[in-house]
PDB file of N, CA and C in Angstrom:
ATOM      1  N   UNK A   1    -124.511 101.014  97.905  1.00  0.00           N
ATOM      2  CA  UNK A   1    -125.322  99.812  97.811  1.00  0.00           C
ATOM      3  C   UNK A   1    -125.386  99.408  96.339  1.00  0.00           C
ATOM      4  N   UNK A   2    -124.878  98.072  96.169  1.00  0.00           N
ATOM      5  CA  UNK A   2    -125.193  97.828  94.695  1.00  0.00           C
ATOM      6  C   UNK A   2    -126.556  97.546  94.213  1.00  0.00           C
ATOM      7  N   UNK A   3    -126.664  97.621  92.934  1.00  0.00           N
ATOM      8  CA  UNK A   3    -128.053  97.583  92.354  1.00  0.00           C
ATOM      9  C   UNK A   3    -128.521  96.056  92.834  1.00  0.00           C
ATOM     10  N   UNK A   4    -127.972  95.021  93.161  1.00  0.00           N
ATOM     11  CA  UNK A   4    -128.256  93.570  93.648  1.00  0.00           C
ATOM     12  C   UNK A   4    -129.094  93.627  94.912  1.00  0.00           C
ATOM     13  N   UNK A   5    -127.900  94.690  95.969  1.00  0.00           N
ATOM     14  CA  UNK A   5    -128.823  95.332  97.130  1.00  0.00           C
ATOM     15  C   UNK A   5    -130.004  95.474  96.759  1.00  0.00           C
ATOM     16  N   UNK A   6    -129.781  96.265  95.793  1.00  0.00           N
ATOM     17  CA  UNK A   6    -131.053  97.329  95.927  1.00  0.00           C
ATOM     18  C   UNK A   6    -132.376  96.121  95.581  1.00  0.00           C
ATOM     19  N   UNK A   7    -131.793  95.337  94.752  1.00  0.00           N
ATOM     20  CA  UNK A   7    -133.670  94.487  94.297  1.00  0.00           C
ATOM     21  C   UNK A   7    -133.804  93.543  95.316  1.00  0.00           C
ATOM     22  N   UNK A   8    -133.003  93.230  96.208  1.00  0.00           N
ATOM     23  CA  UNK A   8    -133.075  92.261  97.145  1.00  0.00           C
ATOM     24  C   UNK A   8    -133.826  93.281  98.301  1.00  0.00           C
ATOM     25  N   UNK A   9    -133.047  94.293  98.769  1.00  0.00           N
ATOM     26  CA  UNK A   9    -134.090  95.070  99.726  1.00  0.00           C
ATOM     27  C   UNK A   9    -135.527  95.391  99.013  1.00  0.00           C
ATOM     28  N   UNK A  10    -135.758  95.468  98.178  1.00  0.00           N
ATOM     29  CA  UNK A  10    -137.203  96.249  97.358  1.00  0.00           C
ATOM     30  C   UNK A  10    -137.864  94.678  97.211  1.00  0.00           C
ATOM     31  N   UNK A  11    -137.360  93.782  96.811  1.00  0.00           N
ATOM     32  CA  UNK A  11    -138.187  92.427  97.208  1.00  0.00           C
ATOM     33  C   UNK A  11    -138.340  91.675  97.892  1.00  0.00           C
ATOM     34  N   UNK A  12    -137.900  92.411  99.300  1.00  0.00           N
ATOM     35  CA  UNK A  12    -137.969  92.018 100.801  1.00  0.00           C
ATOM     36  C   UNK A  12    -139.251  92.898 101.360  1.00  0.00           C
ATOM     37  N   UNK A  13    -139.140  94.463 101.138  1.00  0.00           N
ATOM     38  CA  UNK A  13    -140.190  95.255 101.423  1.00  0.00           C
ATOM     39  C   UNK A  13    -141.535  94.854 100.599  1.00  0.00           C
ATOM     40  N   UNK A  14    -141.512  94.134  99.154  1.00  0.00           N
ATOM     41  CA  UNK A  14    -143.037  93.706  98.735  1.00  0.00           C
ATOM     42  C   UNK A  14    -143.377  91.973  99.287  1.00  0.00           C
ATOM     43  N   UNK A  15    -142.538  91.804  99.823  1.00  0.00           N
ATOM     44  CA  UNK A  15    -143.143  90.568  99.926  1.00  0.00           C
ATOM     45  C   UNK A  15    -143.258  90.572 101.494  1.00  0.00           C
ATOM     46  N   UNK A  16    -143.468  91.688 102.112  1.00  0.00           N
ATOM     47  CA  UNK A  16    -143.615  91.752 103.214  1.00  0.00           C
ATOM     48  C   UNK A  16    -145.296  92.427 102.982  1.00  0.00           C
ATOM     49  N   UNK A  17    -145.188  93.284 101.870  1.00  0.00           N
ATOM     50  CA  UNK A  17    -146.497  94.074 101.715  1.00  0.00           C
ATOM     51  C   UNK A  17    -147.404  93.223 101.454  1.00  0.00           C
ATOM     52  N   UNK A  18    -147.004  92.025 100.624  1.00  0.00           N
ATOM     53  CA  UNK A  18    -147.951  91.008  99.795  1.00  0.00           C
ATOM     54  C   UNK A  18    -148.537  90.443 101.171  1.00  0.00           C
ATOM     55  N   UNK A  19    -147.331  89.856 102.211  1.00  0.00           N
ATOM     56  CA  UNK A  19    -148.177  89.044 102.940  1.00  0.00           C
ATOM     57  C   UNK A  19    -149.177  89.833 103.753  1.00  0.00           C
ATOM     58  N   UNK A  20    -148.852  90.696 104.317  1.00  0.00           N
ATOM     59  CA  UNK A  20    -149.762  92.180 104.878  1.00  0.00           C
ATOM     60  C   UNK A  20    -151.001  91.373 104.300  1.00  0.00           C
ATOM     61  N   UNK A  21    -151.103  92.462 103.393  1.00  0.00           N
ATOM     62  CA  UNK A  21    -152.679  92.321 101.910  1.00  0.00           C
ATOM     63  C   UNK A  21    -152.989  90.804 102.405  1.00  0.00           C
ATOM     64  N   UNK A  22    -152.506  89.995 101.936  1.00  0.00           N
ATOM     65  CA  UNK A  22    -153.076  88.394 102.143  1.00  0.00           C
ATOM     66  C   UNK A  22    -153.454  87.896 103.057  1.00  0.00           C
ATOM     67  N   UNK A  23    -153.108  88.470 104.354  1.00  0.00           N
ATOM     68  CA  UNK A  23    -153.459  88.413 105.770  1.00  0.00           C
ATOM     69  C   UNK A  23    -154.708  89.215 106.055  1.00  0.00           C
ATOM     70  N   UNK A  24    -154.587  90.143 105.384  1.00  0.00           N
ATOM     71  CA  UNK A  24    -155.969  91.195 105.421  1.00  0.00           C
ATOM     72  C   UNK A  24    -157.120  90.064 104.830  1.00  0.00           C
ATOM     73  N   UNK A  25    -156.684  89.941 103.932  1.00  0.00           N
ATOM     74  CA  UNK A  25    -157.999  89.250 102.880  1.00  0.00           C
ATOM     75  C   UNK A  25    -158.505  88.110 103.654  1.00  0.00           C
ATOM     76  N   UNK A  26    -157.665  87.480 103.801  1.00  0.00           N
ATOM     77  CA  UNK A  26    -158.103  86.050 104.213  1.00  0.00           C
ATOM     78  C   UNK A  26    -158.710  85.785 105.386  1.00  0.00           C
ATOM     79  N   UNK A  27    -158.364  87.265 106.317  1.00  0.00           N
ATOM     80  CA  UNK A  27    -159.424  87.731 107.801  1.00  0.00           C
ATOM     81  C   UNK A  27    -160.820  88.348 107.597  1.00  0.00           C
ATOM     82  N   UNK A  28    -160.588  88.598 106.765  1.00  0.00           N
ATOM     83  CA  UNK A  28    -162.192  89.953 106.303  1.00  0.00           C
ATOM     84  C   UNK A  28    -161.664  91.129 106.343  1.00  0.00           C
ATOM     85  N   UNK A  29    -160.366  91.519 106.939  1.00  0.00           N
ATOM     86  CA  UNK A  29    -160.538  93.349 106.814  1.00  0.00           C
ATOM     87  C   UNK A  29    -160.027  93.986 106.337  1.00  0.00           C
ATOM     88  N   UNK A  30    -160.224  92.803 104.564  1.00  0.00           N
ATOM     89  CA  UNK A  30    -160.011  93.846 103.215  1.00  0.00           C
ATOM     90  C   UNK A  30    -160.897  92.493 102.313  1.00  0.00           C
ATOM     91  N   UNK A  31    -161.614  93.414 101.409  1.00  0.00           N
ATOM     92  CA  UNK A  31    -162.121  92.314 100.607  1.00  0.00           C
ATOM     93  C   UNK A  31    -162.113  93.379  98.617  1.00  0.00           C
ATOM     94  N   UNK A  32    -162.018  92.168  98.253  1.00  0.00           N
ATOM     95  CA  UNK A  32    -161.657  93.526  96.628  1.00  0.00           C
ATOM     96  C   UNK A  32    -163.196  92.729  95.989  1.00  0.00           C
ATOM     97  N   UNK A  33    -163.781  94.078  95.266  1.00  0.00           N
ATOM     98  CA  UNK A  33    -164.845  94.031  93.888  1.00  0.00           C
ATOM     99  C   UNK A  33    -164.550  94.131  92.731  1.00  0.00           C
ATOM    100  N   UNK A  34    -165.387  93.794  91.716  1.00  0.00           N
ATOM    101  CA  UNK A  34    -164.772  93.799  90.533  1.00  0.00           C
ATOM    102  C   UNK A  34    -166.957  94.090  89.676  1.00  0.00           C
ATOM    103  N   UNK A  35    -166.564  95.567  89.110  1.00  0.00           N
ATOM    104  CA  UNK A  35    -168.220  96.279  88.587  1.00  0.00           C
ATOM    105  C   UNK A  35    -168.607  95.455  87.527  1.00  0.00           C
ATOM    106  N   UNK A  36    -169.543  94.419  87.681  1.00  0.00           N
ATOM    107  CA  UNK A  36    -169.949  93.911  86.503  1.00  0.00           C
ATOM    108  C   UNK A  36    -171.549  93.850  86.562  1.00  0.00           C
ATOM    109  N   UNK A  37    -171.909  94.650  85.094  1.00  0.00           N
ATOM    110  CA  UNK A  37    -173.269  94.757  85.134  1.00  0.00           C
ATOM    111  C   UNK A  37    -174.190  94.948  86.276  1.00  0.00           C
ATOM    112  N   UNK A  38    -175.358  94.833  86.600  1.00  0.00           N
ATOM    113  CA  UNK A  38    -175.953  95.608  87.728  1.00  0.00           C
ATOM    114  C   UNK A  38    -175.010  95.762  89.284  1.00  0.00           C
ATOM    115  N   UNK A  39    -174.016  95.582  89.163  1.00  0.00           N
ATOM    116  CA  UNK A  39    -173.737  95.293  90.848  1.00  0.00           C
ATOM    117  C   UNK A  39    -172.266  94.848  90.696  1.00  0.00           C
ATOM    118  N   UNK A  40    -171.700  94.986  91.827  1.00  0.00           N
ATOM    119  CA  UNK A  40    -170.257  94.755  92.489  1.00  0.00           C
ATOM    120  C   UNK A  40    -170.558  92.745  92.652  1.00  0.00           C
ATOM    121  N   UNK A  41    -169.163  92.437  92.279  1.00  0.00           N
ATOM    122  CA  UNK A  41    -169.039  90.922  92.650  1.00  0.00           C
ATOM    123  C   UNK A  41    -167.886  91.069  93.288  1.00  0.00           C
ATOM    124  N   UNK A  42    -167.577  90.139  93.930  1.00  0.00           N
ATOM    125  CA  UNK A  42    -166.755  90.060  95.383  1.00  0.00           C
ATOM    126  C   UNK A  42    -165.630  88.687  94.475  1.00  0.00           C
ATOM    127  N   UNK A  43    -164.022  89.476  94.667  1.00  0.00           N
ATOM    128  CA  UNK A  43    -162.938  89.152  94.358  1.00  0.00           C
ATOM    129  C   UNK A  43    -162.219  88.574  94.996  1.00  0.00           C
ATOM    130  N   UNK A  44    -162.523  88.574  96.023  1.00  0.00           N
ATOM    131  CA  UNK A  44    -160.975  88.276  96.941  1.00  0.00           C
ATOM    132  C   UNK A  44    -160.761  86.941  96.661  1.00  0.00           C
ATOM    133  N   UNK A  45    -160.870  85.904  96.753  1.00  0.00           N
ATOM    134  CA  UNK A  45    -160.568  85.169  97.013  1.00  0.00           C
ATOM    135  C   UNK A  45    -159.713  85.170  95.302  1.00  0.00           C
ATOM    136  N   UNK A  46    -160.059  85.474  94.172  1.00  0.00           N
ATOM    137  CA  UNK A  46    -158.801  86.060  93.244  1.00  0.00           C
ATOM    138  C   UNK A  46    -157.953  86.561  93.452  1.00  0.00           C
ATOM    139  N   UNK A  47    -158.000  87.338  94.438  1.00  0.00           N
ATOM    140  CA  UNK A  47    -157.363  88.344  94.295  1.00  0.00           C
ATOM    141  C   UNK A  47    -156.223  87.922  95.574  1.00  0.00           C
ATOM    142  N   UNK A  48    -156.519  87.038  96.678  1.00  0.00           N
ATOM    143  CA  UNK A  48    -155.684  86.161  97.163  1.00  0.00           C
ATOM    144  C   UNK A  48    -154.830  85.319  96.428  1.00  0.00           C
ATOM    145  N   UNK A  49    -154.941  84.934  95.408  1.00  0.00           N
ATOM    146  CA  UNK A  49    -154.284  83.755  94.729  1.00  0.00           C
ATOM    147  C   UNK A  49    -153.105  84.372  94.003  1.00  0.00           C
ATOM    148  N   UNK A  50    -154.044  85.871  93.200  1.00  0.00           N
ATOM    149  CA  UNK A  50    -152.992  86.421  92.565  1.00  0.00           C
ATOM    150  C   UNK A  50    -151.870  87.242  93.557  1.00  0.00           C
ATOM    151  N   UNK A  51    -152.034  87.231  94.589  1.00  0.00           N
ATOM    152  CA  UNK A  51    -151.254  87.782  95.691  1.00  0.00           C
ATOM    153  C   UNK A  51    -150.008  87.063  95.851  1.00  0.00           C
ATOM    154  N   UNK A  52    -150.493  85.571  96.368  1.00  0.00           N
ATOM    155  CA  UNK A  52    -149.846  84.491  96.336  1.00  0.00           C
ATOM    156  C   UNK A  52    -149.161  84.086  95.402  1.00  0.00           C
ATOM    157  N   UNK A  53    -149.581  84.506  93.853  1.00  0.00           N
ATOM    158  CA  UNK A  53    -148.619  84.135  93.244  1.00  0.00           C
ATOM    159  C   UNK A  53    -147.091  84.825  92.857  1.00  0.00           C
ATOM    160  N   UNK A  54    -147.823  86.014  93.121  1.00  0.00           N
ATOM    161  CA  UNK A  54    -146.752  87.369  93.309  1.00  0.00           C
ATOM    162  C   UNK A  54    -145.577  86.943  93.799  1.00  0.00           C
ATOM    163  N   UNK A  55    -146.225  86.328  95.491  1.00  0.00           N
ATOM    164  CA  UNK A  55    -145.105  86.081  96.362  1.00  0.00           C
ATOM    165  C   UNK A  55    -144.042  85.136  95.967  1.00  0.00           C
ATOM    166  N   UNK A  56    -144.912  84.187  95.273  1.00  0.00           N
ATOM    167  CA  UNK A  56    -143.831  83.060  95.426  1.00  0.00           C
ATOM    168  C   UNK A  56    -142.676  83.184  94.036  1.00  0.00           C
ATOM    169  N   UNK A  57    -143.269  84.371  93.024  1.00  0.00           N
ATOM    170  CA  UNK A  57    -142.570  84.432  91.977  1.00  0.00           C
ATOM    171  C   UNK A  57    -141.416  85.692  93.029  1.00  0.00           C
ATOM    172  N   UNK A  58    -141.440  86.203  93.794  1.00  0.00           N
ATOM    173  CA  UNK A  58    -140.245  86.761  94.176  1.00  0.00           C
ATOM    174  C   UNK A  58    -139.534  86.094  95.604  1.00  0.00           C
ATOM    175  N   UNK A  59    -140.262  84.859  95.890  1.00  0.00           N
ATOM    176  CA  UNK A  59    -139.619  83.771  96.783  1.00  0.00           C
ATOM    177  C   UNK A  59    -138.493  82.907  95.738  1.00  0.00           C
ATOM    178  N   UNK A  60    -138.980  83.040  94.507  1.00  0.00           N
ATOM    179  CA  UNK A  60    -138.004  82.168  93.400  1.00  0.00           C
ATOM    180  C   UNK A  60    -136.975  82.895  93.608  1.00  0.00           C
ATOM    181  N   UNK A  61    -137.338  84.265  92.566  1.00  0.00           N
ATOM    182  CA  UNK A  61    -135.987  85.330  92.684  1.00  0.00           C
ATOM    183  C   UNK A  61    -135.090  85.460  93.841  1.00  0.00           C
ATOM    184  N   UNK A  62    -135.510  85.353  94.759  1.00  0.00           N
ATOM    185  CA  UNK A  62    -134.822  86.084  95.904  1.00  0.00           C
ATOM    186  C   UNK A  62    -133.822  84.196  96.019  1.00  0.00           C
ATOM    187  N   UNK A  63    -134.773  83.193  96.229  1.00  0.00           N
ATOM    188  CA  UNK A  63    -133.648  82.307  95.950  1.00  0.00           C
ATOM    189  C   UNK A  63    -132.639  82.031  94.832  1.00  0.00           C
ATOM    190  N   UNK A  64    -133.268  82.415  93.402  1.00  0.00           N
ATOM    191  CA  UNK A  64    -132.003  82.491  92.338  1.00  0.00           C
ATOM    192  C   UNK A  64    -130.972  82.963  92.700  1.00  0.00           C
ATOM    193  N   UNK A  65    -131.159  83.996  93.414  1.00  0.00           N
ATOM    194  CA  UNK A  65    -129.976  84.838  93.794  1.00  0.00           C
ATOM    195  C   UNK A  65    -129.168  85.110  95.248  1.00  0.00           C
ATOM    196  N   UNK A  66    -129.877  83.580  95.348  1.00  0.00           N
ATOM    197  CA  UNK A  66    -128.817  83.436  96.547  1.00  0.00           C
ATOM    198  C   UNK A  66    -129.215  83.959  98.259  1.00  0.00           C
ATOM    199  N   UNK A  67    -130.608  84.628  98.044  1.00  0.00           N
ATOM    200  CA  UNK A  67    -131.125  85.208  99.283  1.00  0.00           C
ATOM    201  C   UNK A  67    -132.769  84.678  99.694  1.00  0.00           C
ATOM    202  N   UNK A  68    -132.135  83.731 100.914  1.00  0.00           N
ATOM    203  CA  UNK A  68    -133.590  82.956 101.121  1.00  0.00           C
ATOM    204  C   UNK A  68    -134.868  83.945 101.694  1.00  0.00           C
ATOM    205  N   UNK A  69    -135.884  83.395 101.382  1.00  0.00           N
ATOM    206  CA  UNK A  69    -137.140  84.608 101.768  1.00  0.00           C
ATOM    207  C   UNK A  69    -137.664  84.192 103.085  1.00  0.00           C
TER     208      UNK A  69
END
């Protein structure tokens, strides 16, 4: 398998993980905190975006190179 394989399979398996996570979040049955001063504040909806952006920066790649996502 060439190394081309190889980042095309490995950015097929995270952007399968990303959408996972993003599907979680956006249902309720995952939500992320972030410890600030007395108490936990509630992330997700950051933490969705930065998910999303993940994805679409290896939806680019995977099209630079010729392999649609």
């Amino acid at each position: 398998m060439s190394s081309e394989d190889v980042l095309i399979v490995w950015c097929k398996k995270e952007q399968d993980f990303l959408c996972s996570e993003i599907e979680r979040l956006e249902t309720g049955g995952l939500r992320t905190f972030k410890l600030v001063g007395p108490g936990p504040i509630e992330t997700t909806f950051s933490t969705v975006q930065k998910l999303k952006a993940k994805l679409a920066e290896l939806d680019a790649l995977l099209i630079n190179i010729g392999e649609l996502p």
